[in-house]
N, C-alpha and C. Protein backbone atom coordinates (compact mmCIF):
# COMPACT_ATOMS: atom_id res chain seq x y z
N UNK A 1 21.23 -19.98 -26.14
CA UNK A 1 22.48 -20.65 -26.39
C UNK A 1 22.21 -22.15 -26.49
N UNK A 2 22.54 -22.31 -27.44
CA UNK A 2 22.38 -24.31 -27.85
C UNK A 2 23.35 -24.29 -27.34
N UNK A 3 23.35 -26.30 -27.28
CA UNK A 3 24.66 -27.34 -26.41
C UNK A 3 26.05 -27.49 -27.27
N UNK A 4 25.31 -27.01 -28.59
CA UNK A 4 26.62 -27.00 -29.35
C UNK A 4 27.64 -25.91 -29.58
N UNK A 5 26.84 -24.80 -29.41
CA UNK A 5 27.19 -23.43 -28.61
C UNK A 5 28.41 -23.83 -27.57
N UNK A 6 27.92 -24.23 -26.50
CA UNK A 6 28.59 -24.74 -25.13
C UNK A 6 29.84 -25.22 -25.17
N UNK A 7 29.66 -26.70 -26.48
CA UNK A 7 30.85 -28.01 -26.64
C UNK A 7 31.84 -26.58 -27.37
N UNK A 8 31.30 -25.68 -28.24
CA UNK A 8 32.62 -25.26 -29.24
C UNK A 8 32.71 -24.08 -28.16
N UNK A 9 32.72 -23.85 -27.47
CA UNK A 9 32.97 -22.29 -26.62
C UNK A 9 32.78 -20.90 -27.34
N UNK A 10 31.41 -20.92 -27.80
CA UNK A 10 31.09 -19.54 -28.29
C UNK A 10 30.87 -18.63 -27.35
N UNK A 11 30.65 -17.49 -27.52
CA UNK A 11 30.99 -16.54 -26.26
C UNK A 11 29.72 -15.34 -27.66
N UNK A 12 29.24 -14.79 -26.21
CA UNK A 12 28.42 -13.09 -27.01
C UNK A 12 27.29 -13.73 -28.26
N UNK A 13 27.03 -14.56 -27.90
CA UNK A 13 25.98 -15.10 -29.26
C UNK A 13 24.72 -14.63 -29.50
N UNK A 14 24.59 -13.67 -30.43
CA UNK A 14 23.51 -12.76 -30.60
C UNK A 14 22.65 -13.88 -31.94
N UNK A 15 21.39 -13.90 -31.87
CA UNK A 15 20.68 -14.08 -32.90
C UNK A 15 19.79 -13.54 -33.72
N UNK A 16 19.67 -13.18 -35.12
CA UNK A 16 19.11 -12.11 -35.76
C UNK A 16 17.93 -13.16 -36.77
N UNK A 17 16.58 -12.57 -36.93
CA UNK A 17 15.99 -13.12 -38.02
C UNK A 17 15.28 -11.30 -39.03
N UNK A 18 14.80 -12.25 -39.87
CA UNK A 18 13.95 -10.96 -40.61
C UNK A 18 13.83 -11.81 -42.07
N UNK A 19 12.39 -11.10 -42.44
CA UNK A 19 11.73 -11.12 -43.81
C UNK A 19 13.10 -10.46 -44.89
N UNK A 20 13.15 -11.13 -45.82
CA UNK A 20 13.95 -10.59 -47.03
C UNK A 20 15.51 -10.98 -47.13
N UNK A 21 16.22 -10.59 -47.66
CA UNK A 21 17.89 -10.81 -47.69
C UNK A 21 18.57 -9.51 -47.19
N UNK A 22 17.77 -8.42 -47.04
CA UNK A 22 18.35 -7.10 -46.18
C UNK A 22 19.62 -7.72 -45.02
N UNK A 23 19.18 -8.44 -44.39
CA UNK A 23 20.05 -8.84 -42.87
C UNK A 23 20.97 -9.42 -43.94
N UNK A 24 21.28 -10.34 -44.23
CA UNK A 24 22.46 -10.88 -44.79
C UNK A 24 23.20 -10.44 -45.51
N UNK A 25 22.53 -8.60 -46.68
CA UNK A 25 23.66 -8.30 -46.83
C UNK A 25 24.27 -7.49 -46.48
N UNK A 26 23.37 -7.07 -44.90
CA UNK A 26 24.60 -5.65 -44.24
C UNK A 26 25.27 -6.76 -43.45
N UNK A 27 24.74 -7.96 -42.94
CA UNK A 27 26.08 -8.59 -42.07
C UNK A 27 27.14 -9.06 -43.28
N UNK A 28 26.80 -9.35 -44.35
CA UNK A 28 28.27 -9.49 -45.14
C UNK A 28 29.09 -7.63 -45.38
N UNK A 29 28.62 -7.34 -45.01
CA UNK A 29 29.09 -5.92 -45.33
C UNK A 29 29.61 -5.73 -44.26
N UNK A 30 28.92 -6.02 -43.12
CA UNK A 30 29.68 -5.74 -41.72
C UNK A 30 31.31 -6.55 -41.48
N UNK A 31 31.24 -7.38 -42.09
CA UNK A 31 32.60 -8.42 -41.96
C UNK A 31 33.16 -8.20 -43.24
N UNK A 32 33.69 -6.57 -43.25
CA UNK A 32 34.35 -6.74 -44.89
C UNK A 32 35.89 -7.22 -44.61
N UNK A 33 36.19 -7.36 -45.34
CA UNK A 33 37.85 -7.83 -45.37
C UNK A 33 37.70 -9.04 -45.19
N UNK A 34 36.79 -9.90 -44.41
CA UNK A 34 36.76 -11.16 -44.41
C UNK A 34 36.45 -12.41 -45.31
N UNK A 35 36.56 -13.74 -45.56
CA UNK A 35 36.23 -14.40 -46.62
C UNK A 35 35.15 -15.68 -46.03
N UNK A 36 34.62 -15.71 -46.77
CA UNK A 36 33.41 -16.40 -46.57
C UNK A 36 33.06 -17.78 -47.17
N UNK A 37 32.58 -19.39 -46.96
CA UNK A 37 32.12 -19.63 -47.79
C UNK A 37 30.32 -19.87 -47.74
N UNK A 38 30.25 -20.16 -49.32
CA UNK A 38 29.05 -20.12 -49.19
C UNK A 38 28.49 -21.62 -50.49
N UNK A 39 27.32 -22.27 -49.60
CA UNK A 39 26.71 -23.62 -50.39
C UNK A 39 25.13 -23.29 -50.65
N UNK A 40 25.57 -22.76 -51.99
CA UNK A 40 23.94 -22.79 -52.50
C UNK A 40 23.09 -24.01 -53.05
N UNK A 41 22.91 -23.21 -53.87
CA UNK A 41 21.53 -24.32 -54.33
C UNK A 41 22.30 -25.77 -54.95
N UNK A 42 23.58 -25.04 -55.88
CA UNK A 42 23.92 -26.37 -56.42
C UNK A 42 25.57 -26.14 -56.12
N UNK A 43 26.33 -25.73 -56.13
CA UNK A 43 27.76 -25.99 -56.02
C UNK A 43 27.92 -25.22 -54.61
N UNK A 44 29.06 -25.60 -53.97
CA UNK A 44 29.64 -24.68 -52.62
C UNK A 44 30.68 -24.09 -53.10
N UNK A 45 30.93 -22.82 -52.60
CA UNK A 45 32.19 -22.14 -52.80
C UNK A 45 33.13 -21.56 -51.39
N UNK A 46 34.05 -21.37 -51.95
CA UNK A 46 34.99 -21.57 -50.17
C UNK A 46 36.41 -20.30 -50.70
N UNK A 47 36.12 -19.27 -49.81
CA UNK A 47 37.37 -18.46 -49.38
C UNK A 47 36.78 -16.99 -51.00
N UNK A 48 35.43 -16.51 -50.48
CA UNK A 48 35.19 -15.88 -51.42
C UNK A 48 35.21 -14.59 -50.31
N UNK A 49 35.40 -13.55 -51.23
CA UNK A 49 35.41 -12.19 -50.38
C UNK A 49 34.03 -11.36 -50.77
N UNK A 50 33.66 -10.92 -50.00
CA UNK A 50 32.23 -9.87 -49.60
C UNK A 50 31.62 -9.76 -51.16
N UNK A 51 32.15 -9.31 -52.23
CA UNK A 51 31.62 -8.55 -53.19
C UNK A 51 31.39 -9.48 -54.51
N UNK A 52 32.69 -10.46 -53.93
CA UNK A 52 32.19 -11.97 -54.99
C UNK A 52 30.89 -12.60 -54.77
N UNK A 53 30.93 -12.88 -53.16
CA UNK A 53 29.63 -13.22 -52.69
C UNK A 53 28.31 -12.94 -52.85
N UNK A 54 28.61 -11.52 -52.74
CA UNK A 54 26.85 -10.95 -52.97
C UNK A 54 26.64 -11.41 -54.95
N UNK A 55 27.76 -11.35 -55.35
CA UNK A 55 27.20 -11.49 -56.88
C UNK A 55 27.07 -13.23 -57.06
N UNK A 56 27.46 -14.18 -56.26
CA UNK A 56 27.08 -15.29 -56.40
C UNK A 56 25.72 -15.37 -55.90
N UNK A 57 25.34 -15.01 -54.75
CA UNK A 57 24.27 -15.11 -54.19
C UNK A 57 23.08 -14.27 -55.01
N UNK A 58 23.10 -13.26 -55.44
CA UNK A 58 22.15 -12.75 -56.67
C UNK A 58 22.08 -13.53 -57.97
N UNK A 59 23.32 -14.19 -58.51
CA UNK A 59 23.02 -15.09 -59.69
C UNK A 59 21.96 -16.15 -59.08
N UNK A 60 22.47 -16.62 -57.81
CA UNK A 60 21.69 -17.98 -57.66
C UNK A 60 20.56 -17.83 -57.22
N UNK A 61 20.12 -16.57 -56.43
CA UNK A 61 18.46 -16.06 -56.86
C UNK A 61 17.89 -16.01 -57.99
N UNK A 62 18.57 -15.48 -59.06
CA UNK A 62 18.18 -15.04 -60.36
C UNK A 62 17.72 -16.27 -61.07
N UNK A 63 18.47 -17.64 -60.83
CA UNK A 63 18.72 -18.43 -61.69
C UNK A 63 17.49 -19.37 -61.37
N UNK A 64 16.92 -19.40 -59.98
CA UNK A 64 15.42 -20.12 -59.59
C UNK A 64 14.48 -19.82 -60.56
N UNK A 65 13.51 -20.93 -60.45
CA UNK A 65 12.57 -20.70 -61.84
C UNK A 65 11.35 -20.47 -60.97
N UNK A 66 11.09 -21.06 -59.38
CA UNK A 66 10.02 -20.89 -58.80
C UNK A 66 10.43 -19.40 -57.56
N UNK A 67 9.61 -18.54 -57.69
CA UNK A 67 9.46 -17.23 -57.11
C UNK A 67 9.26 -17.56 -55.46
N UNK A 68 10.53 -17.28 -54.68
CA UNK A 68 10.43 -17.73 -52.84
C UNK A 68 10.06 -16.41 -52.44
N UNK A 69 9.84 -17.37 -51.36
CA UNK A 69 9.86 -15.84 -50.04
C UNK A 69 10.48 -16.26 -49.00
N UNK A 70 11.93 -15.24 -49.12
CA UNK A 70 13.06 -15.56 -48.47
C UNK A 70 12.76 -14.80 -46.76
N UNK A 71 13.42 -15.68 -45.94
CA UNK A 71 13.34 -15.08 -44.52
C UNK A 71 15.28 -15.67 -44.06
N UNK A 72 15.77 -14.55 -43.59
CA UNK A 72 17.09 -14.76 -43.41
C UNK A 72 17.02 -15.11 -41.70
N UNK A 73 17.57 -16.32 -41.15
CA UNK A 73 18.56 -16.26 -39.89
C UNK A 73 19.96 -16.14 -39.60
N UNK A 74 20.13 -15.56 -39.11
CA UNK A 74 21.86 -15.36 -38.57
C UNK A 74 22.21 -15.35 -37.15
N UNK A 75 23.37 -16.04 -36.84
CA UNK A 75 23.88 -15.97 -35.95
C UNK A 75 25.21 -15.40 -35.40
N UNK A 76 25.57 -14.50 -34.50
CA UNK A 76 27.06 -13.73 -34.78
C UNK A 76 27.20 -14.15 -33.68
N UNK A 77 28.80 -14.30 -33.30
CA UNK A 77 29.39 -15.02 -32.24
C UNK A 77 30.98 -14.57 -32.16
N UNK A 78 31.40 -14.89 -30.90
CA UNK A 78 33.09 -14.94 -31.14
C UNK A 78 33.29 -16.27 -30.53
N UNK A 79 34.32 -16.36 -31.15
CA UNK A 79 34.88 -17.97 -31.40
C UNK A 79 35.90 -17.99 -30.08
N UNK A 80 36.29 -19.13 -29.74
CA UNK A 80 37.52 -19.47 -28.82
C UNK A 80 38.57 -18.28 -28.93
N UNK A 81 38.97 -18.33 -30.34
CA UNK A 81 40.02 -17.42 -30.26
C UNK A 81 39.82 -16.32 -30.26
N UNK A 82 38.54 -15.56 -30.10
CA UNK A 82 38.03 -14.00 -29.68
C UNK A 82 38.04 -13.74 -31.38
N UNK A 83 37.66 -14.20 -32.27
CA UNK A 83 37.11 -13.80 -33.29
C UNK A 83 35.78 -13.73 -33.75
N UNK A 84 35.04 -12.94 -34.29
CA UNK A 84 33.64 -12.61 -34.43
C UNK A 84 33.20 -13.27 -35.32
N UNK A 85 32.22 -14.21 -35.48
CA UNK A 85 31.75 -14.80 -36.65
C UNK A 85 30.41 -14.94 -36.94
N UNK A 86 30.24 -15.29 -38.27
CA UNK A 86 28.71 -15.19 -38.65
C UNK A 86 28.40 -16.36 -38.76
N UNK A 87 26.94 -16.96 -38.80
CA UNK A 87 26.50 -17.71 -39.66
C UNK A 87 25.05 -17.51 -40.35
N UNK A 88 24.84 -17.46 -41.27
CA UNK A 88 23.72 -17.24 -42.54
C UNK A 88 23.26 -17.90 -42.87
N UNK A 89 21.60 -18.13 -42.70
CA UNK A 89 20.78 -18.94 -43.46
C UNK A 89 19.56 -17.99 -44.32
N UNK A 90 19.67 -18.64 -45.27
CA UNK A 90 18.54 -18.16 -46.06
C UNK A 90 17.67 -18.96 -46.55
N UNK A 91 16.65 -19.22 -46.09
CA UNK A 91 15.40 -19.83 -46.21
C UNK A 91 14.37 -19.47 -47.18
N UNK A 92 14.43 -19.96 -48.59
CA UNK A 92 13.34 -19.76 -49.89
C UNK A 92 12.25 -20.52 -48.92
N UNK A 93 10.87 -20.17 -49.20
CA UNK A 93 9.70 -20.67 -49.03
C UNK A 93 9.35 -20.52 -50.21
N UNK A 94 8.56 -21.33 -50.85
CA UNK A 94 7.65 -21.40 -51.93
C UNK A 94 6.22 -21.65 -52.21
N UNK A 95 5.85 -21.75 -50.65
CA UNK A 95 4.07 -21.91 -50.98
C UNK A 95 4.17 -20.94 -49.24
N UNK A 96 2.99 -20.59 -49.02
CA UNK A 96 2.61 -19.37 -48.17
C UNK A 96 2.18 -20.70 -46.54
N UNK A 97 2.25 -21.73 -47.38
CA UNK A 97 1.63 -22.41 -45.47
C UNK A 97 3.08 -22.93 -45.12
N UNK A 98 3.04 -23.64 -43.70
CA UNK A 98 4.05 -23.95 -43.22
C UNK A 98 4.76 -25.13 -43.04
N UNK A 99 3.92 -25.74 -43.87
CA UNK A 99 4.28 -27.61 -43.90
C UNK A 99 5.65 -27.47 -44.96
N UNK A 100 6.08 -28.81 -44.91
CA UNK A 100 7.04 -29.35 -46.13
C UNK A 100 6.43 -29.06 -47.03
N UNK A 101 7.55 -28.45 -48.02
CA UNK A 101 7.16 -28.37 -49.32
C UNK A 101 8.87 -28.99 -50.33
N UNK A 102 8.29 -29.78 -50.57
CA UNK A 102 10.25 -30.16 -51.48
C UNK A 102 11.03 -28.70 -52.23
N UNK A 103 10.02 -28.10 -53.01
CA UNK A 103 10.52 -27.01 -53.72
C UNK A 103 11.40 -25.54 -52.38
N UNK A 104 11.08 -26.06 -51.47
CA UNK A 104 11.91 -25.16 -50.84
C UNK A 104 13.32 -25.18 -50.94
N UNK A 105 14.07 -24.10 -50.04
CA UNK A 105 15.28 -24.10 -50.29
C UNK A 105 16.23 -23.52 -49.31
N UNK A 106 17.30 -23.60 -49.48
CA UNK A 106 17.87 -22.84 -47.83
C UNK A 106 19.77 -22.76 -48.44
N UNK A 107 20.20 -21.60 -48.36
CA UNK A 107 21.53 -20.98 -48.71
C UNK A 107 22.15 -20.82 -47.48
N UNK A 108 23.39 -21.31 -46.84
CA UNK A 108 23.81 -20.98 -45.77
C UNK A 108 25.36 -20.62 -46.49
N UNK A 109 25.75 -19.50 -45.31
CA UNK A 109 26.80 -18.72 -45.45
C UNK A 109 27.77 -18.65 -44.20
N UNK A 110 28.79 -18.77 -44.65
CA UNK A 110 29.49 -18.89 -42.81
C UNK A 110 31.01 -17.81 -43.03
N UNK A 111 31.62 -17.71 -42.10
CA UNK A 111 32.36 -16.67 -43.04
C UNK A 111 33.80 -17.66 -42.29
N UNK A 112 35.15 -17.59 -42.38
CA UNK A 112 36.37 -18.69 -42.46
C UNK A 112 37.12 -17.98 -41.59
N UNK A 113 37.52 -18.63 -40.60
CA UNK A 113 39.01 -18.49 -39.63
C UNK A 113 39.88 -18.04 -40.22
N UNK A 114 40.54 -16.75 -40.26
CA UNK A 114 41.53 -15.95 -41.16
C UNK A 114 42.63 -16.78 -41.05
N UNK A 115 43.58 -16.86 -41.76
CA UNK A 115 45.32 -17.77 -41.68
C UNK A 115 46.02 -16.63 -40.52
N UNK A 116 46.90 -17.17 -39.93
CA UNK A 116 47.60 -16.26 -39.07
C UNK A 116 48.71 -15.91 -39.93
């Protein structure tokens, strides 16, 4: 649990990693009905639902010209108000060592406080 964890009162904070985009798209699958946004490579989008998403997020794989090797982190949590939430990172690597490389890349996904 980070301090920022603490300041926003997250509660149940599980953390998930893994090789590939597998994890990110059963946790968008796991939060269906919910809306998400998501800031890729070049534009952000805000209040998209599960099935829009996965097809934004496959264009904007598709559309890279240098070949990554993606490793997903996520974090699931419930919020103050006892709501469950995600957050999604997807991490392109583009060279196999572990230093900076500029050509890398990183997609994060968070999913939105429903309207009451």
């Amino acid at each position: 649990m980070s301090f920022i964890d603490v300041i926003k009162r997250r509660n149940n904070i599980v953390t998930h990693e893994s090789e590939g985009i597998n994890l990110a798209i059963s946790l968008i699958n796991e939060f269906e009905g919910r809306t998400f946004t998501f800031r890729g490579s070049k534009n952000k989008y805000i209040g998209l639902r599960g099935e829009k998403l996965l097809k934004l997020i496959q264009e904007d794989l598709d559309s890279m010209l240098v070949l990554y090797r993606y490793m997903t982190r996520a974090k699931t949590y419930t919020d103050r108000k006892g709501l469950s939430q995600v957050e999604i990172r997807l991490i392109g690597k583009a060279s196999a060592m572990r230093k900076y490389n500029p050509l890398d890349i990183e997609l994060d996904i968070t999913t939105e406080t429903p309207e009451a």
